[in-house]
PDB file of N, CA and C in Angstrom:
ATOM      1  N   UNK A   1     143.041  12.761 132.676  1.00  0.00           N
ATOM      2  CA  UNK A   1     142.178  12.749 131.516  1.00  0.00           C
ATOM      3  C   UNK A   1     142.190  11.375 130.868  1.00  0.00           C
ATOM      4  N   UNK A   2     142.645  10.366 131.513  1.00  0.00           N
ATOM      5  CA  UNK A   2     143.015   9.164 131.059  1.00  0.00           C
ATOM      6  C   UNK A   2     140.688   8.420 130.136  1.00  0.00           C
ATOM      7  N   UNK A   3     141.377   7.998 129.179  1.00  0.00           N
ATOM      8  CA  UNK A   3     139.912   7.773 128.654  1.00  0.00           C
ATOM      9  C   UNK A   3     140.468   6.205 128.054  1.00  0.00           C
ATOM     10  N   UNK A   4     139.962   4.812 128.488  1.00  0.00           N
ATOM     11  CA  UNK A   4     140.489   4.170 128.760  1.00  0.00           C
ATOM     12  C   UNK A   4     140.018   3.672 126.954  1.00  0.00           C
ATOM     13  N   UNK A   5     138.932   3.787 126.438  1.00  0.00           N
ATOM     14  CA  UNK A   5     138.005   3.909 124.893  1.00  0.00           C
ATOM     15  C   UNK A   5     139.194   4.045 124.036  1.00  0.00           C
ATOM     16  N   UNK A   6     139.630   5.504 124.284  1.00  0.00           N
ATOM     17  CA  UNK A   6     140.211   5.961 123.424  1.00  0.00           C
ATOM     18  C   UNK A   6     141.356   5.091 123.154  1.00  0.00           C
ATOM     19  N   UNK A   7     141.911   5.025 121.617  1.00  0.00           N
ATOM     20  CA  UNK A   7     142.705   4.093 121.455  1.00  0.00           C
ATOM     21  C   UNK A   7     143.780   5.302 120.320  1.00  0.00           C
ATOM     22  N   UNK A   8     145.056   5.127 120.257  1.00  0.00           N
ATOM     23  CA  UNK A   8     146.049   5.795 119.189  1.00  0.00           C
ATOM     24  C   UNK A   8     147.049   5.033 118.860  1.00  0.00           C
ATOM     25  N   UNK A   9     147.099   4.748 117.317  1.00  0.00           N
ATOM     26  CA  UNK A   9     148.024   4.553 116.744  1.00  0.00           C
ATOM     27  C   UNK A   9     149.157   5.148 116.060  1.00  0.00           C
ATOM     28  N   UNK A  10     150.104   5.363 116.266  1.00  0.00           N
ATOM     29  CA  UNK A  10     151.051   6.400 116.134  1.00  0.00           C
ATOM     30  C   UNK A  10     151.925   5.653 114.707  1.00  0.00           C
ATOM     31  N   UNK A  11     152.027   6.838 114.187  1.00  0.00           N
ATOM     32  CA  UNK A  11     153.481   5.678 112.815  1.00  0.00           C
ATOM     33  C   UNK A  11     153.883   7.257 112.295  1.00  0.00           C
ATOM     34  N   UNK A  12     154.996   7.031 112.899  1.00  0.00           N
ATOM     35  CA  UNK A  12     156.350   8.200 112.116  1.00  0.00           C
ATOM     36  C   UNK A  12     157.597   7.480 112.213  1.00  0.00           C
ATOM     37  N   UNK A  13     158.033   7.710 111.359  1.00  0.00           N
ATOM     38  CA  UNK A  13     159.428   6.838 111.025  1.00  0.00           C
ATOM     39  C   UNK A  13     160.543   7.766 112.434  1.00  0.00           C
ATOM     40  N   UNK A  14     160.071   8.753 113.313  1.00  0.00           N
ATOM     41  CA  UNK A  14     161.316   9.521 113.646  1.00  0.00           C
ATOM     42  C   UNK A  14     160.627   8.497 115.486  1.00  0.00           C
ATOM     43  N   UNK A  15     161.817   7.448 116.029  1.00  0.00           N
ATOM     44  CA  UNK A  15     161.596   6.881 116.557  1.00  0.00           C
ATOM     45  C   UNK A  15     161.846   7.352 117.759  1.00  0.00           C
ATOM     46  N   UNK A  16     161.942   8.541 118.386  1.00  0.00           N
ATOM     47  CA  UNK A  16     162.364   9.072 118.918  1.00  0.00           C
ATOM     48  C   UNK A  16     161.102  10.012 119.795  1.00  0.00           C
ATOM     49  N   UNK A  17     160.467  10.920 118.238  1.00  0.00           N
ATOM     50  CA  UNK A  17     159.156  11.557 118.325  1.00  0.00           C
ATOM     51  C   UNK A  17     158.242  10.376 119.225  1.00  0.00           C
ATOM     52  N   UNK A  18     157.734   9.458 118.338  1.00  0.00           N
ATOM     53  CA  UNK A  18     157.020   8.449 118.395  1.00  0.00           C
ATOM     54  C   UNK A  18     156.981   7.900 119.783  1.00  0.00           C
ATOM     55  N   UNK A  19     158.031   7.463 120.119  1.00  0.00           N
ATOM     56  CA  UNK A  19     158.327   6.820 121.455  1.00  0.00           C
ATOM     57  C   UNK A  19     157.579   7.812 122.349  1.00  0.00           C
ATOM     58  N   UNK A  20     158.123   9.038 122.476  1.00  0.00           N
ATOM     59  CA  UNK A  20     157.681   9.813 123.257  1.00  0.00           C
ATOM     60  C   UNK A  20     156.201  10.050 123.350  1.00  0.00           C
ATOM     61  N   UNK A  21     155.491  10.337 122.412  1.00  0.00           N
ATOM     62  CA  UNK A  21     154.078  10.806 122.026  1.00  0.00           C
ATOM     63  C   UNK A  21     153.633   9.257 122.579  1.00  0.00           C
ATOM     64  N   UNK A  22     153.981   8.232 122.503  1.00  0.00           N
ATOM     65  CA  UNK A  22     153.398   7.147 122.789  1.00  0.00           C
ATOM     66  C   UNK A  22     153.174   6.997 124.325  1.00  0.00           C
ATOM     67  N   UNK A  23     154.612   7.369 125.266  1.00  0.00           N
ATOM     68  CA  UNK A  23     154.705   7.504 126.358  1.00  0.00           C
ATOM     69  C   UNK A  23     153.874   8.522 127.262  1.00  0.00           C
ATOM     70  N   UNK A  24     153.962   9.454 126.670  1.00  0.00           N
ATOM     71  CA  UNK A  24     152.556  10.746 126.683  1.00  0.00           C
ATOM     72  C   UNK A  24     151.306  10.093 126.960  1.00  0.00           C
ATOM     73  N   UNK A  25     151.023   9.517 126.344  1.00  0.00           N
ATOM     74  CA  UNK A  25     149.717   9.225 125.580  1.00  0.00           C
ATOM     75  C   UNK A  25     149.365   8.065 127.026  1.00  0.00           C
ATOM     76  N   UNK A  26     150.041   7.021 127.219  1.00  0.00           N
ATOM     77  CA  UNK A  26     150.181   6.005 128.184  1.00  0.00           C
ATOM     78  C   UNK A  26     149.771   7.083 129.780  1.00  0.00           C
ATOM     79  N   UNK A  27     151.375   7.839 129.740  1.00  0.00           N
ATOM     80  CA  UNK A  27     151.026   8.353 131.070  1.00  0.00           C
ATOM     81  C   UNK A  27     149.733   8.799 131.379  1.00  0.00           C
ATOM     82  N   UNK A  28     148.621   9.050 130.595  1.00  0.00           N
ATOM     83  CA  UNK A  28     147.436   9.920 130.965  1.00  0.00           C
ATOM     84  C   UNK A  28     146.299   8.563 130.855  1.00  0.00           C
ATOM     85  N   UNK A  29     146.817   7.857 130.794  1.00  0.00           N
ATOM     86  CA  UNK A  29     145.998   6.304 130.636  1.00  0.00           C
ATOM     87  C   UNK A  29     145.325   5.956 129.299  1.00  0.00           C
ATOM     88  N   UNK A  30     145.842   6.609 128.272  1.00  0.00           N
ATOM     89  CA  UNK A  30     145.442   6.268 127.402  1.00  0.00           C
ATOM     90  C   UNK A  30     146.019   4.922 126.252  1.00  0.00           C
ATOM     91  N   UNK A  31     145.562   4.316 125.464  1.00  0.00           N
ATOM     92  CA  UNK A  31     146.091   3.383 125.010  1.00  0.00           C
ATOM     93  C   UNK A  31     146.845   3.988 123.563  1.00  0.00           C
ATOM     94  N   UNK A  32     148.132   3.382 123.339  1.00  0.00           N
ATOM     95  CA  UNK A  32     148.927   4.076 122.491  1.00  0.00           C
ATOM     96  C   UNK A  32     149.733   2.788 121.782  1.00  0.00           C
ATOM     97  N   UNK A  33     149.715   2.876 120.477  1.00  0.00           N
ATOM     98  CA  UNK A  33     151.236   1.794 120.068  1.00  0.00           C
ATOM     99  C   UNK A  33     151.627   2.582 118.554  1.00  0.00           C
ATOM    100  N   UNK A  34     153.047   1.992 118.634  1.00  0.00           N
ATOM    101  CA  UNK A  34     154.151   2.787 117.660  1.00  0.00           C
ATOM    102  C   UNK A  34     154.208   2.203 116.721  1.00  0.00           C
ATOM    103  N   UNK A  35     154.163   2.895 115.612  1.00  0.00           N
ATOM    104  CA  UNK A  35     155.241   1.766 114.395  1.00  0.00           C
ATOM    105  C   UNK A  35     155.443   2.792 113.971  1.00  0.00           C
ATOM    106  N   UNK A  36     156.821   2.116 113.193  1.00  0.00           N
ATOM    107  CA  UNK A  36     157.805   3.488 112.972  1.00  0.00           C
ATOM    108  C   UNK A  36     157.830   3.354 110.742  1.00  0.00           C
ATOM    109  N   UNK A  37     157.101   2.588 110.341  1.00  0.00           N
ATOM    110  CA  UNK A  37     156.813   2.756 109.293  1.00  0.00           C
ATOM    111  C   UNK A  37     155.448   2.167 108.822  1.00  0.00           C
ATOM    112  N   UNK A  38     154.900   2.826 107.534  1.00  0.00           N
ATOM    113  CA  UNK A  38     153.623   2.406 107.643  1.00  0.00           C
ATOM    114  C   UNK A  38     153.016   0.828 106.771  1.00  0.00           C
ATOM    115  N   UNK A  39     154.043   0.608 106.314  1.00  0.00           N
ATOM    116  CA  UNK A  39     153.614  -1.021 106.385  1.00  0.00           C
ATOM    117  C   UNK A  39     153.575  -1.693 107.280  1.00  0.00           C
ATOM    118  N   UNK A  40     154.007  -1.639 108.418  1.00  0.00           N
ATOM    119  CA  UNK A  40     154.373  -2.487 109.849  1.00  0.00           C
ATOM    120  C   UNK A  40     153.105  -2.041 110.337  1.00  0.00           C
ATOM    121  N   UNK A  41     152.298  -0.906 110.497  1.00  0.00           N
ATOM    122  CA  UNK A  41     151.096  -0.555 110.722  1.00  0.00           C
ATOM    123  C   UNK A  41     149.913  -1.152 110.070  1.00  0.00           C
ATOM    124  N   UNK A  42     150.323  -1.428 108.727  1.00  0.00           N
ATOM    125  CA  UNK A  42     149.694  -1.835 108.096  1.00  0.00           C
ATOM    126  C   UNK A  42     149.096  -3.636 108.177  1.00  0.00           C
ATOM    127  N   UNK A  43     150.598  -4.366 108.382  1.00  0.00           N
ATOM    128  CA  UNK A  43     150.668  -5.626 108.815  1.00  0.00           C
ATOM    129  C   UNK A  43     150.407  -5.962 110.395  1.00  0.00           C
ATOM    130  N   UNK A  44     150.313  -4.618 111.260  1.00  0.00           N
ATOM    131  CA  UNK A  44     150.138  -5.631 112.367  1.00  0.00           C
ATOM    132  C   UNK A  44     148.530  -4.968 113.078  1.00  0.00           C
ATOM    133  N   UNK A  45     147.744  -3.581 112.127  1.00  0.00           N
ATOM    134  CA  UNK A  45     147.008  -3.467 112.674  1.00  0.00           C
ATOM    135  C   UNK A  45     145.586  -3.751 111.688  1.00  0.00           C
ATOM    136  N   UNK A  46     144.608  -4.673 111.484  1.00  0.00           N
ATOM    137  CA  UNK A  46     143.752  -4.989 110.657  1.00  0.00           C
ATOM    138  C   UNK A  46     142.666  -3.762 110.947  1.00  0.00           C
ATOM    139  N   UNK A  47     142.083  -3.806 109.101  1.00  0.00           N
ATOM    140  CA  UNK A  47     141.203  -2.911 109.586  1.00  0.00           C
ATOM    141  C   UNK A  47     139.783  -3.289 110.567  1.00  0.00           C
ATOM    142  N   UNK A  48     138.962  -2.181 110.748  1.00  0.00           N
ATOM    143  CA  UNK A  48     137.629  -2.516 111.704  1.00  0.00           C
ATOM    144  C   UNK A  48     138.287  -2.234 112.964  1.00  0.00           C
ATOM    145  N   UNK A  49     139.939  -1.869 113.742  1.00  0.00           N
ATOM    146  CA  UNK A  49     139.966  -1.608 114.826  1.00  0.00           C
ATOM    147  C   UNK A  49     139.970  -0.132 114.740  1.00  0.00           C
ATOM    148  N   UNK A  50     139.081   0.238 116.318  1.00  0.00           N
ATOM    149  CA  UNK A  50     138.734   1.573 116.518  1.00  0.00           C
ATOM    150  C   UNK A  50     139.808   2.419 117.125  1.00  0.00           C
ATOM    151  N   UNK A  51     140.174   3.369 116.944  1.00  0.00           N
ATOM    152  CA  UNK A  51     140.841   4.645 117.813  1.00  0.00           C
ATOM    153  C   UNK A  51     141.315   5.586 116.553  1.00  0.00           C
ATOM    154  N   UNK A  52     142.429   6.238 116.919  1.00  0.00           N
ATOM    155  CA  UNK A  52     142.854   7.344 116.078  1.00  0.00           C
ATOM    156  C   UNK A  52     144.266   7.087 115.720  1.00  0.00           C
ATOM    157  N   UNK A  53     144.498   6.822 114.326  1.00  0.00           N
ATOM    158  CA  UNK A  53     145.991   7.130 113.608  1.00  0.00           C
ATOM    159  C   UNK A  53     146.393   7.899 113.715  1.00  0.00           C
ATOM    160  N   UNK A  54     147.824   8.497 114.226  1.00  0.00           N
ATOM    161  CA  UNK A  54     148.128   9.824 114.060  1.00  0.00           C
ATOM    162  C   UNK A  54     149.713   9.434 113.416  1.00  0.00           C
ATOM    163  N   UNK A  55     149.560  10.119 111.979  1.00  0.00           N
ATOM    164  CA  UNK A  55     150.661   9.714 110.965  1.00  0.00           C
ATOM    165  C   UNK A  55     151.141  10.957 110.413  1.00  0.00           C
ATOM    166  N   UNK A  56     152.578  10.651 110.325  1.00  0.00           N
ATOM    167  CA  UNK A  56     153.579  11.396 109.607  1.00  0.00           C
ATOM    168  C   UNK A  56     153.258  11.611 108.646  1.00  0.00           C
ATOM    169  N   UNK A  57     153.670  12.957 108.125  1.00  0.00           N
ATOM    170  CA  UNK A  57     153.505  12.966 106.564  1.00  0.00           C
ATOM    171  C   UNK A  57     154.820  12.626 105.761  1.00  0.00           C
ATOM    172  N   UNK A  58     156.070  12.881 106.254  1.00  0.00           N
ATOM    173  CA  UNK A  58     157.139  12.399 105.547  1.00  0.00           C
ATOM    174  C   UNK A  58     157.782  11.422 106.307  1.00  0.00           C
ATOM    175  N   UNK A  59     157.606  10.108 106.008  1.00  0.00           N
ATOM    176  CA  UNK A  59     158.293   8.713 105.950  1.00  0.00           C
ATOM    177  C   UNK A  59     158.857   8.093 104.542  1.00  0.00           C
ATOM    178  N   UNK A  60     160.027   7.332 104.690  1.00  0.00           N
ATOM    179  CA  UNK A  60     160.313   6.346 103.796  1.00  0.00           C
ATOM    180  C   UNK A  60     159.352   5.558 103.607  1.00  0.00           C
ATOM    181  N   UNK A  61     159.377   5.153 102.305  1.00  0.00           N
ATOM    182  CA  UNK A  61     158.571   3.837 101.098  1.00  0.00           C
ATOM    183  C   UNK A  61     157.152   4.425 101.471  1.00  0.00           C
ATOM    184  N   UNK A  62     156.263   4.705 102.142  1.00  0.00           N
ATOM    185  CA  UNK A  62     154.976   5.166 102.144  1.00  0.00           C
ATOM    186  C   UNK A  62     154.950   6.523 102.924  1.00  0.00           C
ATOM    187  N   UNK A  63     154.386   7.248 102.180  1.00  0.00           N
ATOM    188  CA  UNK A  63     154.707   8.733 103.214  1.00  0.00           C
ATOM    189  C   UNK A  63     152.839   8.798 103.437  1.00  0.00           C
ATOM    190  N   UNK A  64     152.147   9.461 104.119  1.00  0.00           N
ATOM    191  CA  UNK A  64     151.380   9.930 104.782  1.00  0.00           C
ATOM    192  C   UNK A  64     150.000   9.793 104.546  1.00  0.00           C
ATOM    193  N   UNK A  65     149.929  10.598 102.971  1.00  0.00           N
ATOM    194  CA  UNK A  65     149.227  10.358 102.234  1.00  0.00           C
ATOM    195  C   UNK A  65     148.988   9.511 101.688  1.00  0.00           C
ATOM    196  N   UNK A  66     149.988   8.408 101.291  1.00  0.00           N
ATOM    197  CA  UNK A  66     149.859   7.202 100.739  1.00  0.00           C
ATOM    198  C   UNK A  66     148.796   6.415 101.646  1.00  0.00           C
ATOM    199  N   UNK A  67     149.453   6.232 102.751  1.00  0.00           N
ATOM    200  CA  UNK A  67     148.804   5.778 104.319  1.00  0.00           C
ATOM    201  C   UNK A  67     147.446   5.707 104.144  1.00  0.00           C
ATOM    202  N   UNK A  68     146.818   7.135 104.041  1.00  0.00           N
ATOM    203  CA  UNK A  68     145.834   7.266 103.723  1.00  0.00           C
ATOM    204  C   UNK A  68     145.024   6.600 103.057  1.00  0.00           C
ATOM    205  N   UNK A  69     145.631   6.843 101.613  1.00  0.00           N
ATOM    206  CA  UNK A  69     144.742   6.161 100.412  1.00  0.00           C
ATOM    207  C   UNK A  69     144.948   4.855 100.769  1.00  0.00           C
ATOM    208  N   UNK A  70     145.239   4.385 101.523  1.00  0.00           N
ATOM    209  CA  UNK A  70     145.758   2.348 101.811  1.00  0.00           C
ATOM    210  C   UNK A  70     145.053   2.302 102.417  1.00  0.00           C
ATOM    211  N   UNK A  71     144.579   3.061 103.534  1.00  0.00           N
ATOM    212  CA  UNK A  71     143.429   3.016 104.630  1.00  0.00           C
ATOM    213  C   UNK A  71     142.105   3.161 103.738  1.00  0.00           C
ATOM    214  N   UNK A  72     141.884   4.034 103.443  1.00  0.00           N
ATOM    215  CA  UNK A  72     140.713   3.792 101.976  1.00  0.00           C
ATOM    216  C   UNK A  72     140.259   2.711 101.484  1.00  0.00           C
ATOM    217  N   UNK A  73     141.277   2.503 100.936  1.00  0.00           N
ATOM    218  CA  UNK A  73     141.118   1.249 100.016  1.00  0.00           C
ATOM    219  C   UNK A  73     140.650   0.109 100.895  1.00  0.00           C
ATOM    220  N   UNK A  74     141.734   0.037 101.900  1.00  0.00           N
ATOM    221  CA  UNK A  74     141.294  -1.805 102.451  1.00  0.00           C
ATOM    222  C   UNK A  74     140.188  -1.430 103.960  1.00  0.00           C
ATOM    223  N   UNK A  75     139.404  -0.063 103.893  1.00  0.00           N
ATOM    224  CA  UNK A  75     138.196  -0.096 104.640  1.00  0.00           C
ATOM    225  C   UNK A  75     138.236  -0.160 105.850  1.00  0.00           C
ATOM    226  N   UNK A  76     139.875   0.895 106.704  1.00  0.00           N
ATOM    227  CA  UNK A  76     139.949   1.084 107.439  1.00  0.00           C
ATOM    228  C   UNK A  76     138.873   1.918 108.279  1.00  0.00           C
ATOM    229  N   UNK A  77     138.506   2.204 108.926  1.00  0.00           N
ATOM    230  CA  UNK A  77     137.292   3.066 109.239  1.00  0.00           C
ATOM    231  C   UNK A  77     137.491   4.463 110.555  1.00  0.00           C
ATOM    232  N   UNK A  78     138.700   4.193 110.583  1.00  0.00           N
ATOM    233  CA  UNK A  78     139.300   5.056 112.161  1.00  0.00           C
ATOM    234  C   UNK A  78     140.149   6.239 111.085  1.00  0.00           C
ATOM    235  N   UNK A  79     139.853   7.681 111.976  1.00  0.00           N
ATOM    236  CA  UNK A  79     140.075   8.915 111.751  1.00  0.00           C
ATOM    237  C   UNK A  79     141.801   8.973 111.308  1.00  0.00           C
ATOM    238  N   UNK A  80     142.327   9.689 110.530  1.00  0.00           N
ATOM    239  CA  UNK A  80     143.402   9.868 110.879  1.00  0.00           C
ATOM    240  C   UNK A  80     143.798  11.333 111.236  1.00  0.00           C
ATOM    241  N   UNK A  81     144.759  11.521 112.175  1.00  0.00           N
ATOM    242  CA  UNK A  81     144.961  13.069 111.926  1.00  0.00           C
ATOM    243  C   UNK A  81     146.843  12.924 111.757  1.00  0.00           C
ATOM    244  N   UNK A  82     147.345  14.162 110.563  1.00  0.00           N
ATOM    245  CA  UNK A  82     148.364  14.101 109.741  1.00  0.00           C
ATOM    246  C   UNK A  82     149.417  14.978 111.069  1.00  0.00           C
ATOM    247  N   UNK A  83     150.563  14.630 111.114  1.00  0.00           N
ATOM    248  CA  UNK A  83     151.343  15.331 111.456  1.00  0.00           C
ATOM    249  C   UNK A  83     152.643  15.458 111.073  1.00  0.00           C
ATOM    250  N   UNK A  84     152.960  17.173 110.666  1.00  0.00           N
ATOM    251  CA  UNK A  84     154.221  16.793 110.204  1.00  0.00           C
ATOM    252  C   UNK A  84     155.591  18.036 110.620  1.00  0.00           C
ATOM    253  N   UNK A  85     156.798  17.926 110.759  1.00  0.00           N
ATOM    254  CA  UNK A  85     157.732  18.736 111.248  1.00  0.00           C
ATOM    255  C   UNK A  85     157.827  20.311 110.160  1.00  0.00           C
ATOM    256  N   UNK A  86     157.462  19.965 108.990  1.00  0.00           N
ATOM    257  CA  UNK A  86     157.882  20.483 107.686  1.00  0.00           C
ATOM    258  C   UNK A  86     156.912  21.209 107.046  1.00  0.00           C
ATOM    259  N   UNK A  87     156.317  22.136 108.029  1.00  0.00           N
ATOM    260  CA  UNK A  87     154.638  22.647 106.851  1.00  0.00           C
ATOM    261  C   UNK A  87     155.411  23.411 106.407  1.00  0.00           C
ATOM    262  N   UNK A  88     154.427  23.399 105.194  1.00  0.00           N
ATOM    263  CA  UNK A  88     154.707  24.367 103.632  1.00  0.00           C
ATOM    264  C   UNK A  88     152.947  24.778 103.593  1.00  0.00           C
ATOM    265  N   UNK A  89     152.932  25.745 102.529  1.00  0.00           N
ATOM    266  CA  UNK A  89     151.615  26.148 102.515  1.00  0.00           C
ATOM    267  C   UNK A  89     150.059  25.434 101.994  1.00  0.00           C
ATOM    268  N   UNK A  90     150.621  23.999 101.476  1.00  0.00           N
ATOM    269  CA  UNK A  90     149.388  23.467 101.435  1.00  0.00           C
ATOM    270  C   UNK A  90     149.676  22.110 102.334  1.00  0.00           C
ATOM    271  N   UNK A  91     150.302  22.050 102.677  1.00  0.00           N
ATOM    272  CA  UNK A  91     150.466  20.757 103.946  1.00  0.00           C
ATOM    273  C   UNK A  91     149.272  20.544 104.368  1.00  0.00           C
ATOM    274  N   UNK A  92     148.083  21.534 104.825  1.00  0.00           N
ATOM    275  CA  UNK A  92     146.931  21.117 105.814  1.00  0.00           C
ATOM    276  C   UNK A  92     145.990  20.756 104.674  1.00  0.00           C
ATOM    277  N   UNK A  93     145.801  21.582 103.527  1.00  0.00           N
ATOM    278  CA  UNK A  93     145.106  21.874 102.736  1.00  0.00           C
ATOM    279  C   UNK A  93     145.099  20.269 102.166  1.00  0.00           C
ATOM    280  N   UNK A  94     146.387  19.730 102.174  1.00  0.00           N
ATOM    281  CA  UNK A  94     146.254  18.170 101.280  1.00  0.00           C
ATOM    282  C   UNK A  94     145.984  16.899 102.341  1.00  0.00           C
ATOM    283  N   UNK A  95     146.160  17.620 103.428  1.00  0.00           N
ATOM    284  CA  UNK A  95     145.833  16.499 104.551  1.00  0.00           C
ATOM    285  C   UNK A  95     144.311  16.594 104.542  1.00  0.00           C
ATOM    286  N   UNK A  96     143.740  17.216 104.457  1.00  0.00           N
ATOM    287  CA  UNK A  96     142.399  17.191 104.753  1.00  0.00           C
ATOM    288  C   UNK A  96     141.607  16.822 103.095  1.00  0.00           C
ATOM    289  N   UNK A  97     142.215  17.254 102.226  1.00  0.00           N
ATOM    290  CA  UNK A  97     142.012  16.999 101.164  1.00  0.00           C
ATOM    291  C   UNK A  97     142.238  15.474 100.671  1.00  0.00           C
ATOM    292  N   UNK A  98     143.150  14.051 101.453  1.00  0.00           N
ATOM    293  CA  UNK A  98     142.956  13.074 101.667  1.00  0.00           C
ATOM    294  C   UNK A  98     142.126  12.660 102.402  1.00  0.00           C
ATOM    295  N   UNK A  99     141.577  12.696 103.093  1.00  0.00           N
ATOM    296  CA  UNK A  99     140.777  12.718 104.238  1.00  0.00           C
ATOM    297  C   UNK A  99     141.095  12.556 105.894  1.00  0.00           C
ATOM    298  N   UNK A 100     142.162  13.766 106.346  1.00  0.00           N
ATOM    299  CA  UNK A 100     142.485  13.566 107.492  1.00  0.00           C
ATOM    300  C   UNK A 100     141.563  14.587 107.907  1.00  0.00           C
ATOM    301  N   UNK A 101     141.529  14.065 109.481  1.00  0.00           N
ATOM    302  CA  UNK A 101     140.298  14.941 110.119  1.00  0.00           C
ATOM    303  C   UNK A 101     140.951  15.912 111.298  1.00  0.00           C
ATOM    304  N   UNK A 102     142.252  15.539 111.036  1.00  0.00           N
ATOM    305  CA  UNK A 102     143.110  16.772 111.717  1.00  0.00           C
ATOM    306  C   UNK A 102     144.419  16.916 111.545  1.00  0.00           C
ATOM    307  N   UNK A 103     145.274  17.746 111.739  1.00  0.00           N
ATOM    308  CA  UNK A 103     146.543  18.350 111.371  1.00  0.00           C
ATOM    309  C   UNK A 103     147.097  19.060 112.195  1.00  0.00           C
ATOM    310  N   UNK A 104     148.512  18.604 112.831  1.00  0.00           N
ATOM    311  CA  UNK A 104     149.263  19.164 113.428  1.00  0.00           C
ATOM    312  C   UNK A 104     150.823  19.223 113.301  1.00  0.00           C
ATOM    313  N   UNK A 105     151.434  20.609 113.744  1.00  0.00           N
ATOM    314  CA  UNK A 105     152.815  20.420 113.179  1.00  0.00           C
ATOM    315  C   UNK A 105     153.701  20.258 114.680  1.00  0.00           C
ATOM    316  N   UNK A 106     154.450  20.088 114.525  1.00  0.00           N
ATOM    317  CA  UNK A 106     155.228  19.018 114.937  1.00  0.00           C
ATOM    318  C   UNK A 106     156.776  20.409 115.732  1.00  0.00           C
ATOM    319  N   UNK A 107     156.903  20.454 116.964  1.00  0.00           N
ATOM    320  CA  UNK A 107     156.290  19.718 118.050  1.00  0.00           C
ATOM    321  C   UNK A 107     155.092  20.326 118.128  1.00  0.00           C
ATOM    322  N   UNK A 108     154.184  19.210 119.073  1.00  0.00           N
ATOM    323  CA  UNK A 108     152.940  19.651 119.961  1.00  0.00           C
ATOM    324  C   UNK A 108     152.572  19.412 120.787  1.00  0.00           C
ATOM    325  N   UNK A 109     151.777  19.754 121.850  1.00  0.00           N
ATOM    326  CA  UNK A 109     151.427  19.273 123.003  1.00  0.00           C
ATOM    327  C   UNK A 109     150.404  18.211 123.019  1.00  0.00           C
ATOM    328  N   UNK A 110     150.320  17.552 124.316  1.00  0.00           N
ATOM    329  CA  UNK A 110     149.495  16.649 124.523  1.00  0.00           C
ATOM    330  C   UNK A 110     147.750  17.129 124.542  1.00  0.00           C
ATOM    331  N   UNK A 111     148.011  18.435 125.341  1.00  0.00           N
ATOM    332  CA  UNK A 111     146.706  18.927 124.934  1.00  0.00           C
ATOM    333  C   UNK A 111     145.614  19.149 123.920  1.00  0.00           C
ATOM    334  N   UNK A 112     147.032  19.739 122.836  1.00  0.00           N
ATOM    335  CA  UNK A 112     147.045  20.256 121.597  1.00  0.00           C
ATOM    336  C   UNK A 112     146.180  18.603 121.103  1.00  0.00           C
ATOM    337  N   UNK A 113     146.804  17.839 121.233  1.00  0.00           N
ATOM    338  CA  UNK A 113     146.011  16.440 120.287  1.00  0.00           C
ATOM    339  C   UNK A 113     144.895  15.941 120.733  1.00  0.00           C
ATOM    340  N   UNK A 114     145.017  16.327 122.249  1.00  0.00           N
ATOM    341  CA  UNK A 114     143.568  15.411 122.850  1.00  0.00           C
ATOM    342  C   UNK A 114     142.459  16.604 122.532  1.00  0.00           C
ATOM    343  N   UNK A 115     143.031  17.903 122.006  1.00  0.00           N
ATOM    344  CA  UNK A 115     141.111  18.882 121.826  1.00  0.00           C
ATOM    345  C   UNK A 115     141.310  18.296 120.961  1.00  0.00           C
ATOM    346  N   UNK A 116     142.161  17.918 119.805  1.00  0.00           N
ATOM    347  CA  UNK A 116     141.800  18.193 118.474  1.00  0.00           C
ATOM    348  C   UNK A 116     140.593  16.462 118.717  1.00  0.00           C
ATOM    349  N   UNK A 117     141.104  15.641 119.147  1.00  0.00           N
ATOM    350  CA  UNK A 117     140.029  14.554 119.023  1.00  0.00           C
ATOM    351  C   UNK A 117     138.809  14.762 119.768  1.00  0.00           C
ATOM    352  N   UNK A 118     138.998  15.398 120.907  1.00  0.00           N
ATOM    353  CA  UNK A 118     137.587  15.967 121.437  1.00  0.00           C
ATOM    354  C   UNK A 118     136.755  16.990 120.830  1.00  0.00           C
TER     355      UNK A 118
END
C-alpha cells in the first residue's frame, strides 16, 4: 500500500511508540519522521509542507491541543489526527473540537490509520 505522496509527521514524546509507528509507516513505503516533542516539530518542520501530523495529546511543555492552536496560528495547512493512550469521555469530542480530522487511541493498527486518512 506504499503511497509514495503521502507524507506523516509523527510527534509523541513516548519514543518508543513513535519510533515504531514511524518504522510502520516506512515499511509500507510511506514517508514518515519523528519528533518526540512539539517544538522540535515545530522548528524543524515549516509550515506549507504537505502530509499528515499525527500528535499526541499528552506531551511535556506543549500537549496536543496546544500543537494545534500553533498550527493555526502560523498557517500550517496539513490535517492533524490526535492520538492518545488515555481516553476519557471527551478526548475525541475536544480533538475535533480543535480541529483534528481524526482520533485514535493508542495502541492501533497500521490499517486503523491509513482508512482513517483514506
Amino acid at each position: 500500500m506504499g503511497e509514495p505522496s503521502v507524507r506523516f509527521w509523527i510527534v509523541d514524546d513516548d519514543l518508543q511508540f513513535g519510533k515504531s509507528l514511524r518504522r510502520m509507516l516506512k515499511s509500507r513505503g510511506i514517508s514518515a519522521e519523528y519528533f518526540g516533542l512539539a517544538q522540535s516539530f515545530l522548528d524543524s518542520v515549516p509550515p506549507g509542507q504537505s502530509g499528515y501530523a499525527i500528535v499526541d495529546v499528552s506531551m511535556p511543555g506543549c500537549d496536543g491541543f496546544e500543537l494545534i492552536k500553533k498550527m493555526r496560528e502560523l498557517h500550517y495547512g496539513m490535517p492533524v489526527i490526535i492520538m492518545t493512550g488515555h481516553v476519557n469521555s471527551h478526548a475525541k469530542d475536544r480533538a475535533m473540537q480543535h480541529g483534528a480530522v481524526g482520533f485514535l487511541q493508542k495502541p492501533f493498527s497500521g490499517d486503523s490509520l491509513l482508512e482513517l486518512v483514506h
